[in-house]
Protein backbone atom coordinates (compact mmCIF):
# COMPACT_ATOMS: atom_id res chain seq x y z
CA UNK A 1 17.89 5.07 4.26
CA UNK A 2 18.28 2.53 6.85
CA UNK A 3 20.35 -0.89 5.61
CA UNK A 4 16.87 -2.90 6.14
CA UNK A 5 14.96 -0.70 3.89
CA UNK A 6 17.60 -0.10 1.31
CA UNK A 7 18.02 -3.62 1.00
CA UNK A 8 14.73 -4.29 0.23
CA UNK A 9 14.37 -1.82 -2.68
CA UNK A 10 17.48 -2.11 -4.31
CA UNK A 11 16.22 -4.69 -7.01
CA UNK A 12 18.56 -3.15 -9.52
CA UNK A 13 21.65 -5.35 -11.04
CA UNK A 14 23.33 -1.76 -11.80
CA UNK A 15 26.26 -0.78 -9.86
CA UNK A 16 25.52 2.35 -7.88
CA UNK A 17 21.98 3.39 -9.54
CA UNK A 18 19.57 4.70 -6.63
CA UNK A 19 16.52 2.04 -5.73
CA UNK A 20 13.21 2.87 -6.27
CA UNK A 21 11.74 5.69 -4.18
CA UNK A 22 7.87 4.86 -4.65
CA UNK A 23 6.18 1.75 -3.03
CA UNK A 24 2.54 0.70 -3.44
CA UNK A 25 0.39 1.16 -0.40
CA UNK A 26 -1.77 -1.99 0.78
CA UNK A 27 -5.33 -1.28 0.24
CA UNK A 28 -7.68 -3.68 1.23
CA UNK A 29 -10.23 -4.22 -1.48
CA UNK A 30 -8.31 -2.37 -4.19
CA UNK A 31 -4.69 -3.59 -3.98
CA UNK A 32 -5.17 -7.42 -5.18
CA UNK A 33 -2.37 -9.39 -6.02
CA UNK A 34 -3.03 -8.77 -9.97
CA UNK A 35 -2.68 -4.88 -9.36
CA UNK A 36 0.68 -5.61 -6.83
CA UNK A 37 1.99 -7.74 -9.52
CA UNK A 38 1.32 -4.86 -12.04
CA UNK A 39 2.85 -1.72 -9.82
CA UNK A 40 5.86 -3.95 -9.48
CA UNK A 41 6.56 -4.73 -12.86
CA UNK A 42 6.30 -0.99 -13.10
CA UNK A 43 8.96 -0.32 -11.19
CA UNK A 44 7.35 0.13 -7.11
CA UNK A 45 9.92 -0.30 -4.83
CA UNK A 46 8.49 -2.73 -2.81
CA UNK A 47 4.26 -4.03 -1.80
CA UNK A 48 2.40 -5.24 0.67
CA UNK A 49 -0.87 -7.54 0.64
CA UNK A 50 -4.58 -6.51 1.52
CA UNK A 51 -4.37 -6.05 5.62
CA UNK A 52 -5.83 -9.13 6.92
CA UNK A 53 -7.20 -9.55 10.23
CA UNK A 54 -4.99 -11.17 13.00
CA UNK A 55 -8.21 -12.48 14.56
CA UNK A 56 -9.15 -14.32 11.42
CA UNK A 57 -6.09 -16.17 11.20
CA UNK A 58 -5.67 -16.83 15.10
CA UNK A 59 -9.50 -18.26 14.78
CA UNK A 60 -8.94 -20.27 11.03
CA UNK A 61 -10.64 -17.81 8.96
CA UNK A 62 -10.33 -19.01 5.19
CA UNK A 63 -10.80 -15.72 3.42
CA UNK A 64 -7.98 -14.25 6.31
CA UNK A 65 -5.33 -17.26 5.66
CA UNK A 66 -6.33 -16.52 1.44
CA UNK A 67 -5.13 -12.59 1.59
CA UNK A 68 -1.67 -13.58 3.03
CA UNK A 69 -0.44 -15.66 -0.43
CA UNK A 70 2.14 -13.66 -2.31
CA UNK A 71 3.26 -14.62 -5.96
CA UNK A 72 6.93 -14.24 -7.32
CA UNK A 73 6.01 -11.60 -9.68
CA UNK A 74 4.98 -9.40 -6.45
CA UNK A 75 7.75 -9.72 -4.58
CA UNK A 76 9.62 -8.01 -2.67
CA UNK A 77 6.55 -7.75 -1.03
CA UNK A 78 5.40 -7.31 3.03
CA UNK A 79 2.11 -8.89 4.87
CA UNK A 80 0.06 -6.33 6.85
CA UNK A 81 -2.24 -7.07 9.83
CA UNK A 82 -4.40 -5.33 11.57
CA UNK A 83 -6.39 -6.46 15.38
CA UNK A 84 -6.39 -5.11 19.06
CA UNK A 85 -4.56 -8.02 20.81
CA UNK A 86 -1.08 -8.26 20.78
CA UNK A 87 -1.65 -12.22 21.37
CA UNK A 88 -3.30 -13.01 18.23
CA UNK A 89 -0.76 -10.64 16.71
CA UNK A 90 2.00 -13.05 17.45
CA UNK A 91 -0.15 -16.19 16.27
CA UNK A 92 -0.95 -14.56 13.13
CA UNK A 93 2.37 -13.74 12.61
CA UNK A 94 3.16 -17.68 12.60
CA UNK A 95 0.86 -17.61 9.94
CA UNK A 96 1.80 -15.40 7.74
CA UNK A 97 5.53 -16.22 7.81
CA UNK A 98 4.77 -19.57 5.89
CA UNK A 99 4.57 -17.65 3.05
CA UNK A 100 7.85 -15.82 3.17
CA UNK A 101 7.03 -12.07 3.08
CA UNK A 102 9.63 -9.75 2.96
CA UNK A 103 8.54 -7.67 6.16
CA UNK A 104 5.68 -7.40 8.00
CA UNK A 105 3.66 -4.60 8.70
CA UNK A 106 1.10 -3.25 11.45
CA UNK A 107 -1.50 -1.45 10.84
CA UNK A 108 -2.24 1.74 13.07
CA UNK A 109 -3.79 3.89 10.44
CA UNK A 110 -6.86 2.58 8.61
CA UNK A 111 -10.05 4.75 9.72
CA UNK A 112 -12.75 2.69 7.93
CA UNK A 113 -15.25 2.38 10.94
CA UNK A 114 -15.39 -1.86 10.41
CA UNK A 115 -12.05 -1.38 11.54
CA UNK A 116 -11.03 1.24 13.89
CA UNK A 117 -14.70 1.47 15.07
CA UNK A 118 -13.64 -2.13 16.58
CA UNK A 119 -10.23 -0.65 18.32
CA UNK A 120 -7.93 -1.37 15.37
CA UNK A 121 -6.43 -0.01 12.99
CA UNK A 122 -6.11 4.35 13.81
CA UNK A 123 -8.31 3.42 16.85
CA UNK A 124 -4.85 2.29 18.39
CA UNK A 125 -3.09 5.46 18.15
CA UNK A 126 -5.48 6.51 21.17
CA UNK A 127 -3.57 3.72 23.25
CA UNK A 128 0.04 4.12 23.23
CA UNK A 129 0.89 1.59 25.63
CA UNK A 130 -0.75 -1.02 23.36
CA UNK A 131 0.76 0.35 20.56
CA UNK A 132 4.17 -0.95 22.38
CA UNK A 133 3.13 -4.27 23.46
CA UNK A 134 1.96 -5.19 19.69
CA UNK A 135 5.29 -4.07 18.38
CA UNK A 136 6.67 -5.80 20.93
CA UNK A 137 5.14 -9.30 20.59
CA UNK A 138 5.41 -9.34 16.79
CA UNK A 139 8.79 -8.17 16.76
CA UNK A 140 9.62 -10.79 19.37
CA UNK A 141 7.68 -12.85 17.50
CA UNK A 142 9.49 -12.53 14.20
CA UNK A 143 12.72 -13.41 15.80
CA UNK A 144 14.74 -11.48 13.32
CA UNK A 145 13.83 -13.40 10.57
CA UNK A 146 12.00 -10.18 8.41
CA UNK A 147 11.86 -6.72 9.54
CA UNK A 148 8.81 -5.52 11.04
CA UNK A 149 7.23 -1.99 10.26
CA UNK A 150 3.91 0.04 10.77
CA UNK A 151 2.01 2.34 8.79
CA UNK A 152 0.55 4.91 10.98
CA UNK A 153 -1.97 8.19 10.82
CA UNK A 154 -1.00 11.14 12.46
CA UNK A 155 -3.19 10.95 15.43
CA UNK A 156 -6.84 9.92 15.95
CA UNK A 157 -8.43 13.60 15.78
CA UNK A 158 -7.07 17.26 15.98
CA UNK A 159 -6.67 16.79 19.58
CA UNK A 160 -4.50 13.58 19.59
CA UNK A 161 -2.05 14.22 17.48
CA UNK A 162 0.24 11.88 18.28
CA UNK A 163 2.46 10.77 15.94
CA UNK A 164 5.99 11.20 17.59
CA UNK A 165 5.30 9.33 20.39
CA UNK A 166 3.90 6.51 18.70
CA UNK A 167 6.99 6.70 16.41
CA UNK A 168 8.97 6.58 19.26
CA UNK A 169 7.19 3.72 20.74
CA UNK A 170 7.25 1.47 17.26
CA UNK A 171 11.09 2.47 16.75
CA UNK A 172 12.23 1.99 20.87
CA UNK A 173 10.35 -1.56 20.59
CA UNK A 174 12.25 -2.54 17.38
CA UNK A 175 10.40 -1.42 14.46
CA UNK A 176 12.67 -1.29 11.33
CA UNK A 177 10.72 1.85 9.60
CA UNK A 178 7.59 3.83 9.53
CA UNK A 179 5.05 4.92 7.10
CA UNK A 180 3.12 8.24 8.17
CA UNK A 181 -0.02 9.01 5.96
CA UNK A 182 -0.27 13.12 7.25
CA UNK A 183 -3.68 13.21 8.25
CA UNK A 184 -5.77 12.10 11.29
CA UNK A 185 -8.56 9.41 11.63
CA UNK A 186 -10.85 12.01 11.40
CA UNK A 187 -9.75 13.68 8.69
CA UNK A 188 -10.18 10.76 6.55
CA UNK A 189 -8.82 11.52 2.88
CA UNK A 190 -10.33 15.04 2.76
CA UNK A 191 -7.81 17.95 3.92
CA UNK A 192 -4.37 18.29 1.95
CA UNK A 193 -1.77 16.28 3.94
CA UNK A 194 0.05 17.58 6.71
CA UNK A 195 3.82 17.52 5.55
CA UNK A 196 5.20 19.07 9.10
CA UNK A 197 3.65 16.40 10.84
CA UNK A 198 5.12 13.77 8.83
CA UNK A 199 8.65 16.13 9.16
CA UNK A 200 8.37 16.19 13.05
CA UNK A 201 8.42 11.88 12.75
CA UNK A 202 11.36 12.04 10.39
CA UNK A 203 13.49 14.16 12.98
CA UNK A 204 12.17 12.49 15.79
CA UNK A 205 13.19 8.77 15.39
CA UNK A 206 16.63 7.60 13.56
CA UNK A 207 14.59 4.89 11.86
CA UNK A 208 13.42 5.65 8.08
CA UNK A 209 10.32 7.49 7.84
CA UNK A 210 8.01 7.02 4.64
CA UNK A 211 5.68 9.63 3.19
CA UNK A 212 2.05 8.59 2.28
CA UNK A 213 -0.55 10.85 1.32
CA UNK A 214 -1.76 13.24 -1.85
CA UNK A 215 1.30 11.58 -4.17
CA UNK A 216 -0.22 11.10 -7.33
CA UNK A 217 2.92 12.20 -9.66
CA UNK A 218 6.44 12.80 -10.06
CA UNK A 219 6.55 15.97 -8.99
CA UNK A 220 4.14 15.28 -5.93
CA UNK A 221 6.82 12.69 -4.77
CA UNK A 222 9.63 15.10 -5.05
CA UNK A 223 7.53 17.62 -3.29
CA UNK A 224 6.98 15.25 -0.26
CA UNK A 225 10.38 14.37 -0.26
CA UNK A 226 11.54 17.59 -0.01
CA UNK A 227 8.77 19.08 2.72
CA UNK A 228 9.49 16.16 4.80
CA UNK A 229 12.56 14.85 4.42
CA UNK A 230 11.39 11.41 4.56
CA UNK A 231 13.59 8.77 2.74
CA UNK A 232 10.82 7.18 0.35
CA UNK A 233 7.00 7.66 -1.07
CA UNK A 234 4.27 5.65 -0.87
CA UNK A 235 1.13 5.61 -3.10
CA UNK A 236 -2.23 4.40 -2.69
CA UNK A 237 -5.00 5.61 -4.63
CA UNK A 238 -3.22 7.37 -6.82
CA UNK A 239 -1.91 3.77 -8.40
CA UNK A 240 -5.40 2.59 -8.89
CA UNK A 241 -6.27 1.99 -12.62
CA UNK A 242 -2.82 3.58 -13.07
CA UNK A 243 -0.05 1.04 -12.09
CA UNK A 244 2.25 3.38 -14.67
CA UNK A 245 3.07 6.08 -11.59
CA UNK A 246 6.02 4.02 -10.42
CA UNK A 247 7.82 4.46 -14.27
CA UNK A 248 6.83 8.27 -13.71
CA UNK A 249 7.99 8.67 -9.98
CA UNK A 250 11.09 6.86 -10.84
CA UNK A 251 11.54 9.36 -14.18
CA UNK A 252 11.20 12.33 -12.22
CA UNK A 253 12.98 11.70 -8.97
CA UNK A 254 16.02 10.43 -11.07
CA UNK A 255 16.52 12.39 -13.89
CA UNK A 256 13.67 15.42 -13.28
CA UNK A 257 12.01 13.94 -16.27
CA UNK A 258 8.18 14.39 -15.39
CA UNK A 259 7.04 11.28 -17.72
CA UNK A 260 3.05 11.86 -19.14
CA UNK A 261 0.77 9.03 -19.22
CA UNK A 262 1.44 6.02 -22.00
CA UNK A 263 -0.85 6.55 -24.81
CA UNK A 264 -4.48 4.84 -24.64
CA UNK A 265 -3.34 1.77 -27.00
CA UNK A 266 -1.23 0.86 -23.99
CA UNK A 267 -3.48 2.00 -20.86
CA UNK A 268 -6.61 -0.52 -22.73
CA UNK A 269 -3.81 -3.00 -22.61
CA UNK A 270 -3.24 -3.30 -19.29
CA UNK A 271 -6.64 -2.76 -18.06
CA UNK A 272 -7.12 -5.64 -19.85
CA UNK A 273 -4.41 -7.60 -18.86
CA UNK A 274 -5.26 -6.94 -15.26
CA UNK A 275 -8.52 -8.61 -15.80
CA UNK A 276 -7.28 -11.55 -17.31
CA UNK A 277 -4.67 -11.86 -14.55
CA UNK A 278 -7.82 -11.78 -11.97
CA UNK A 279 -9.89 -14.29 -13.82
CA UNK A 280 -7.14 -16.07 -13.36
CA UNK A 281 -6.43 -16.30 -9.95
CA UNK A 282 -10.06 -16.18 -9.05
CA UNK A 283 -12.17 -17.81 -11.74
CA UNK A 284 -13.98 -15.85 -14.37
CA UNK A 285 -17.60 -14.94 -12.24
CA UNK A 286 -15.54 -13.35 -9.40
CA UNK A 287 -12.59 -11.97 -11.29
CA UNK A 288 -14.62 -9.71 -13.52
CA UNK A 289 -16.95 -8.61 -10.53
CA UNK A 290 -13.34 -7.60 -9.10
CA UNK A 291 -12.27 -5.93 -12.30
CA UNK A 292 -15.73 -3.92 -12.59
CA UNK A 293 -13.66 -1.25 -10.28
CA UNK A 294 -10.53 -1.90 -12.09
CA UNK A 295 -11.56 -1.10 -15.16
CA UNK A 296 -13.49 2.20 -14.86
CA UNK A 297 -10.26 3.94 -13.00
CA UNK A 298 -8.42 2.76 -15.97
CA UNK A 299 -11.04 4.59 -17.87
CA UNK A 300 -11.47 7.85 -16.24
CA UNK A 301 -10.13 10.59 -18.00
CA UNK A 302 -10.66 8.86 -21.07
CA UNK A 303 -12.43 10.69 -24.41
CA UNK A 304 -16.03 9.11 -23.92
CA UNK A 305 -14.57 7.39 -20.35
CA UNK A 306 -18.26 8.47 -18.56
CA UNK A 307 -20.25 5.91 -20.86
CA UNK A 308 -17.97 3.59 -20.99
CA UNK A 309 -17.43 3.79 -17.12
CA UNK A 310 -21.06 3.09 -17.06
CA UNK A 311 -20.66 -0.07 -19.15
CA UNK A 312 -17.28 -1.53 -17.24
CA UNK A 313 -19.03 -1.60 -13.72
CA UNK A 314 -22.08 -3.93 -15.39
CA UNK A 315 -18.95 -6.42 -17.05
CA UNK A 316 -19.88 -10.00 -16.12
CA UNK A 317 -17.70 -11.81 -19.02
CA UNK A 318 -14.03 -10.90 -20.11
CA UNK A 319 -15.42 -10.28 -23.51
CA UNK A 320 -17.72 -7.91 -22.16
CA UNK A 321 -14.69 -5.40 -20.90
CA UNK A 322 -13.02 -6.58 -24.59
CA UNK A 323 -15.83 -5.21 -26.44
CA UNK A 324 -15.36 -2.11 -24.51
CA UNK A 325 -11.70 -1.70 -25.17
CA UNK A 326 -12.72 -2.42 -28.88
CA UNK A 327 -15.36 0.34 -28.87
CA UNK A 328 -12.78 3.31 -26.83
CA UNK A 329 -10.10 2.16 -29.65
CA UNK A 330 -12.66 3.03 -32.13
């Protein structure tokens, strides 16, 4: 692992114990700063915010400049953006730095059509050449002061897969790593990931590569590890209503201890602690419409968790999701 990236997730006080090997993947929507603050206490790595749009900060947009605050209890945590023009790249980049992130990261991967139907997001795998001159400008643009990285698809369809070059590209240009999600635009979340695709990056670029895709335990991080040879994990939906992975990751890639889940008493806990935390960064109204979602992936899998899931997605008050909790306990 590259001195950047080591750096970054070495949070430990320990002489010579290994940093964290999972991080949490930014997911707009899902990913709030309650749930970042959360995975970290868990023991992620490192974060990174909801992607905001560079054209929302370049033009003032409120709700854009809102998504790039980051809280002490997050950190170390990165800022991701997402656009088309390397221009309002740079701006936004200005922005964003005001807030201190630990990197910042570009998004060439995320298929939702709002985005790459627009030409961001995966959409820019299919141009190379402005692949380089983003990397470019926000690297320039950064002047040193963070590292810069990108979190990448494989290619935009079975036809363009592409991901070497465009590793190339982000690395020649000055990225500091990569994070390679093994499937194409097209592909969406469906197929299993493609771990030779994600291999051919890793031996293509001397940069550190980062796994994303399918992790969802400790073993499925040691697996990826292993198939790719990449130099960390990172873990998106499997950390949703489950912020506990991290612990079990960090179990099993350490000590091959494959960790099960804590026991309900503590899984109602923090469901319910991640509510409070977004009532209180957002008011009560929006934080429980926020923690609706929230709370029924805490719930699934749970004895009776169908009903209850019902019940959590109609939650307008905190005690609403407490009476809940009370009845599951029950």
């Amino acid at each position: 692992m590259a001195n950047e990236l080591y750096q970054l997730c070495n949070r430990t006080q320990r002489s010579g114990e290994a940093p964290p090997q999972a991080a949490l993947a930014p997911m707009a929507g899902v990913a709030d700063r309650a749930m970042r603050e959360l995975c970290m206490e868990a023991g992620a790595a490192f974060c990174c915010g909801e992607m905001v749009s560079a054209m929302g900060i370049f033009c003032g947009d409120r709700k854009s400049a809102a998504l790039l605050a980051l809280t002490e209890a997050e950190r170390p945590a990165g800022l991701q953006l997402f656009g088309k023009e390397p221009y309002t790249f740079a701006k936004a980049v200005e922005a964003a730095m005001q807030n201190a992130p630990a990197f910042i990261d570009l998004n060439l991967g995320c298929p939702a059509h709002k985005v790459a139907g627009h030409g961001s997001g995966a959409a820019l795998l299919k141009s190379p050449a402005l692949v380089q001159e983003i990397v470019r400008e926000v690297v320039r643009a950064v002047d040193g002061a963070v590292p810069v990285s990108a979190k990448m698809r494989i290619g935009w369809d079975e036809h363009t897969v592409n991901a070497v070059e465009i590793a190339r590209i982000c690395e020649a240009e000055g990225a500091a790593w990569l994070t390679v999600h093994g499937r194409t635009r097209a592909q969406m979340y469906a197929p299993p990931v493609d771990y030779g695709a994600i291999r051919a990056v890793k031996q293509a670029v001397k940069i550190p590569v980062i796994g994303n895709g399918d992790v969802s335990d400790g073993p499925g991080a040691r697996h990826m590890l292993d198939q790719t040879g990449c130099d960390m994990v990172m873990i998106g939906r499997a950390a949703m209503g489950h912020p506990w992975i991290f612990k079990r990751c960090a179990s099993y890639l350490q000590d091959g201890i494959d960790l099960p889940d804590p026991p309900i008493e503590e899984r109602v806990r923090t469901m319910l602690r991640h509510a409070r935390l977004l009532c209180a960064y957002n008011g009560e109204r929006h934080g429980m419409l926020e923690a609706r979602k929230h709370a029924a992936w805490y719930l699934k899998g749970m004895r009776g968790g169908a009903r209850l899931r019902q019940d959590a997605v109609a939650v307008t008050r905190y005690e609403d999701l407490v009476e809940i909790a009370e009845r599951l306990l029950q």
